[in-house]
Protein backbone atom coordinates (compact mmCIF):
# COMPACT_ATOMS: atom_id res chain seq x y z
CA UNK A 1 14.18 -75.53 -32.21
CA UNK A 2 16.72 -77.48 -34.48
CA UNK A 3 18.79 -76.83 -32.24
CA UNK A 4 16.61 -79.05 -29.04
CA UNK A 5 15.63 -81.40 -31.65
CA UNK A 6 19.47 -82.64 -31.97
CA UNK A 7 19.86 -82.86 -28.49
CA UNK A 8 16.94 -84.85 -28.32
CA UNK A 9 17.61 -87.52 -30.86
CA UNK A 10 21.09 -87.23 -30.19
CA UNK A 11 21.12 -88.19 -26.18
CA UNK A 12 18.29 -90.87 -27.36
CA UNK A 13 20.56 -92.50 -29.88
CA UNK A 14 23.09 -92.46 -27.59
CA UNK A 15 20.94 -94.29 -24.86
CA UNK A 16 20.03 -96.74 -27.45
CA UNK A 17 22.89 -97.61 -28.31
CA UNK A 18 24.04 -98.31 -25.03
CA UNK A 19 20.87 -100.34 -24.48
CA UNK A 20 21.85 -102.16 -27.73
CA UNK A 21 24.84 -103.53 -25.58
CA UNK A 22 27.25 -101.03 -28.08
CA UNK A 23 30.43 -99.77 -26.15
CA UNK A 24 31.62 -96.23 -26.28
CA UNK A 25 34.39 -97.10 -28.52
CA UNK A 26 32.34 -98.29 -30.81
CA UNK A 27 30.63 -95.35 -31.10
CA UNK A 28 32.39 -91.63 -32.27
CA UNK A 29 30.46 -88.60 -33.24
CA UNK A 30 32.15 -85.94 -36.06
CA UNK A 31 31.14 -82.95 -38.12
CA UNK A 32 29.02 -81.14 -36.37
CA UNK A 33 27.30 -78.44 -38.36
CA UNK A 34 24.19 -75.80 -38.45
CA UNK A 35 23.40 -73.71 -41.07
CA UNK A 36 20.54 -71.72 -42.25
CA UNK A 37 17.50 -73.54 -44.36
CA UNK A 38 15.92 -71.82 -47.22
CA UNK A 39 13.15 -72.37 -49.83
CA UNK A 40 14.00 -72.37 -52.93
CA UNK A 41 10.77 -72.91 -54.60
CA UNK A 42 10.15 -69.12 -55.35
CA UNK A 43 12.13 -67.63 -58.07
CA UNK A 44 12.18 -64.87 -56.67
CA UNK A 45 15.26 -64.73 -53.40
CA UNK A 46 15.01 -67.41 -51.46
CA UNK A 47 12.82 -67.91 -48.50
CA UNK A 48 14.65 -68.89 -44.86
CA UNK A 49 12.66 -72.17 -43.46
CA UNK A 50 14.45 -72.78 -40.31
CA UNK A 51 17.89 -74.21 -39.23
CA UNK A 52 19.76 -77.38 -39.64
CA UNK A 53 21.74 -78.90 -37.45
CA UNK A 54 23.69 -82.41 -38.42
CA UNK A 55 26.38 -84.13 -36.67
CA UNK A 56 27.70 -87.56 -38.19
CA UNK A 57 27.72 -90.87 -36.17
CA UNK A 58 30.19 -93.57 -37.10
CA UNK A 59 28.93 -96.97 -35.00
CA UNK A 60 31.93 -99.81 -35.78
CA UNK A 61 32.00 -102.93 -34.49
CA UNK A 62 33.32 -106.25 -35.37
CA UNK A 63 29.79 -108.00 -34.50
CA UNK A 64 28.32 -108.14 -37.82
CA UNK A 65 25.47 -109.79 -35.99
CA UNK A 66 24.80 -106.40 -34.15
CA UNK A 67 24.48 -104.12 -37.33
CA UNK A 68 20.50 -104.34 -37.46
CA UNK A 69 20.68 -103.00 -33.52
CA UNK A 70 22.43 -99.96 -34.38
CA UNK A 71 20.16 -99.34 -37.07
CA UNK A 72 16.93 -100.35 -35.09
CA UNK A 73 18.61 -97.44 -32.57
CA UNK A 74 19.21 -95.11 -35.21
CA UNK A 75 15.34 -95.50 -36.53
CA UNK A 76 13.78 -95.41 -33.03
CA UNK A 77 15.66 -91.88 -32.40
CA UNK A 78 14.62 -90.67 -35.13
CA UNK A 79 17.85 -90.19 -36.95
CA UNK A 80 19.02 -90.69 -40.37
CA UNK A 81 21.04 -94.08 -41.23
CA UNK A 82 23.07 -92.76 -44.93
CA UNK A 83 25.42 -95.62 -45.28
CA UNK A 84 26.29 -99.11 -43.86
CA UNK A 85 29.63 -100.42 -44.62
CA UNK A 86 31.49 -104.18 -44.21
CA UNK A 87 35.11 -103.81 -44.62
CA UNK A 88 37.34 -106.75 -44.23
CA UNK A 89 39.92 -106.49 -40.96
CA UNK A 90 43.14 -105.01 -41.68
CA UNK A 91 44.54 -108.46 -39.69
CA UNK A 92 41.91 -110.75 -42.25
CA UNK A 93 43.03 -109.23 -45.27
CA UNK A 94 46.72 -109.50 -44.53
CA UNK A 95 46.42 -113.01 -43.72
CA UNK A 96 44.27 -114.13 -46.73
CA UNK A 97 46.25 -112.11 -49.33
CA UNK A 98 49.42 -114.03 -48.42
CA UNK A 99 47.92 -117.49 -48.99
CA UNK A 100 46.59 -115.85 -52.43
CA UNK A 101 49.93 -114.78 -52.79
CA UNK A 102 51.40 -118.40 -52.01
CA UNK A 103 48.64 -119.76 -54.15
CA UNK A 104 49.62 -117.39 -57.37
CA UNK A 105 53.32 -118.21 -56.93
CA UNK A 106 53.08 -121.64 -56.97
CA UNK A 107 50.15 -121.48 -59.97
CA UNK A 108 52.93 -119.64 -61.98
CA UNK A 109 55.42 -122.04 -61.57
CA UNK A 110 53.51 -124.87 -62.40
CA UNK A 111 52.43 -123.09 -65.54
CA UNK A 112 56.96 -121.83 -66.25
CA UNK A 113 57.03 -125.92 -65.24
CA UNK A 114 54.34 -126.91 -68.33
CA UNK A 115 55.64 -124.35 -70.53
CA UNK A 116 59.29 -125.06 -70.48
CA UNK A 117 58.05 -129.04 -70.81
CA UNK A 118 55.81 -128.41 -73.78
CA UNK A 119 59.31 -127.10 -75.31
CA UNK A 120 60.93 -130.10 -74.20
CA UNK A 121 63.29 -127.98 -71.29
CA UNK A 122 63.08 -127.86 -67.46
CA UNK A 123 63.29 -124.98 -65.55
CA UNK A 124 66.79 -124.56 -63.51
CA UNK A 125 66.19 -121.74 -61.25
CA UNK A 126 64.10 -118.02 -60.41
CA UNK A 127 65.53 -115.53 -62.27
CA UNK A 128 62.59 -112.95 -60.19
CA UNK A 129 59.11 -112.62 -59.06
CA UNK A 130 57.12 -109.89 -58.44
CA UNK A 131 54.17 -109.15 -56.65
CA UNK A 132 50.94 -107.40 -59.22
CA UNK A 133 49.01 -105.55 -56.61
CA UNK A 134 45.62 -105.16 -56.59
CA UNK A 135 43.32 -103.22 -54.79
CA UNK A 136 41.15 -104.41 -52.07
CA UNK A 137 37.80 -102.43 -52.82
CA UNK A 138 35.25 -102.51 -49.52
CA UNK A 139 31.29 -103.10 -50.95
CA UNK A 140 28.91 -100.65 -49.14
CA UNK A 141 25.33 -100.66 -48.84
CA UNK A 142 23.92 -97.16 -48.82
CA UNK A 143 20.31 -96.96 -46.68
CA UNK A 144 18.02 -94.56 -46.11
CA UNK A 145 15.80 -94.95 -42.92
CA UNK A 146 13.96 -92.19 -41.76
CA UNK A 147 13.87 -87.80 -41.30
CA UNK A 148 16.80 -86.21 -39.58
CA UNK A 149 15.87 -83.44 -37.23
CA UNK A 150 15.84 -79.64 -39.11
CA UNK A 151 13.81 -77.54 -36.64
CA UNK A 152 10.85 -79.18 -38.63
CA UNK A 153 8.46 -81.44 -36.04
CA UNK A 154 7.96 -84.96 -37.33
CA UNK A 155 4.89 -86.37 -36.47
CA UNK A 156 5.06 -89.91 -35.01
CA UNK A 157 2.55 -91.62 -37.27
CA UNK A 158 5.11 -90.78 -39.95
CA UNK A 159 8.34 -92.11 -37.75
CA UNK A 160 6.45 -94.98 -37.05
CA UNK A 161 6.07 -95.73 -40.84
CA UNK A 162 9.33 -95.33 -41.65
CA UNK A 163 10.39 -97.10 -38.67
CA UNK A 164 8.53 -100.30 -39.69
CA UNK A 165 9.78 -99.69 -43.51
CA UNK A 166 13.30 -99.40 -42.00
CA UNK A 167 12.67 -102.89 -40.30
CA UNK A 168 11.87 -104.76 -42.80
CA UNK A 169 14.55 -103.35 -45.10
CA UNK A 170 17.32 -104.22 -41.99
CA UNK A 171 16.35 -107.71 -42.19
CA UNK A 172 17.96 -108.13 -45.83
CA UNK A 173 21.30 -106.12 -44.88
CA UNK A 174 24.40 -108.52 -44.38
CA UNK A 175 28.15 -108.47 -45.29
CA UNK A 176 28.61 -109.54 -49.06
CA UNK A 177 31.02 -112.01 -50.39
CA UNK A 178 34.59 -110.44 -50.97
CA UNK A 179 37.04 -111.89 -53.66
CA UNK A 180 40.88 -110.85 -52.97
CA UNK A 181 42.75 -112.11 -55.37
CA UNK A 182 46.87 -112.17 -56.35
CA UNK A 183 49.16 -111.68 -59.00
CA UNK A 184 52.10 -112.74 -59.66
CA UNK A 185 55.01 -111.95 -61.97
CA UNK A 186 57.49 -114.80 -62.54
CA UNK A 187 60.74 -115.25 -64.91
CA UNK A 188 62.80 -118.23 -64.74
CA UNK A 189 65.92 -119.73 -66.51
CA UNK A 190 65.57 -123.05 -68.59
CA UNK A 191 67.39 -125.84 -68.11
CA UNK A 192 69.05 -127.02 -71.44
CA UNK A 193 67.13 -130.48 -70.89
């Protein structure tokens, strides 16, 4: 029974999903996985309830616009959204970084530029510079929507609630702001006047 009720919300996510206008690319299944259910209520051994069967679905896309379809597909299947994550594009991040980068380096000379005037000196030339990496952390959002299939029948008055729950929760969800920053490191010789 878990078993048919994977299938079932699996080829109807898939359909949605399509429907949704999301490519196959866009969309990769992983870690499928069954095991045995028990109840663990009893202190006595436990008691087998069914089986499980999950199998994780990764939708990405670079329509941020299109996130609250997937999810919309995800509820009306009957499937279980756990996460949503916004990451920055490898191509984005590259390119913003170096104008923080350009940014920082010139910030630090004007500051060697101030310092060395406050002591009545110039500065004659870059001894070296360095870059102080920082890590890029990627905000995520986690979400729960609505029952997963076990081999346990959900009944569609409760979908339906959790689908509308789900709904209203989707229209909140969008990509947060994202600060990268840069650090530099800068030594320079003085200038005797």
């Amino acid at each position: 029974m878990a078993q048919q009720s994977y299938n079932d919300i699996r080829s109807k996510l898939l359909s949605e999903l399509r429907l949704s206008g999301f490519a196959d690319n866009e969309v990769k299944f992983s870690g499928y996985q069954i095991y045995q259910d028990y109840d663990y209520s009893n202190y006595g051994s436990p008691t087998p309830k069914g089986y499980v069967v999950s199998e994780q679905l990764v939708v990405k896309t670079n329509r941020t616009e299109t996130v609250s379809k997937a999810i919309d597909a995800a509820i009306y299947s009957g499937a279980l959204v756990s996460y949503i994550n916004f990451e920055i594009s490898d191509k984005k991040q590259s390119d913003v970084k170096s104008q923080a980068l350009e940014a920082a380096s010139k910030d630090a000379e004007t500051k060697a530029k101030a310092i060395a005037k406050g002591q009545g000196k110039g500065l004659w030339g870059i001894v070296s510079i360095q870059n102080d990496e920082m890590p890029v952390f990627q905000p995520y959002r986690y979400f729960d929507a609505s029952p997963m299939a076990s081999g346990v029948a959900v009944d569609k008055a409760t979908l339906e609630q959790n689908a509308m729950e789900a709904t209203k929760a989707v229209a909140n969800i969008s990509p947060t702001d994202q600060t990268i920053s840069a650090s530099v490191t800068a030594q320079y010789k003085l200038s005797l006047f």
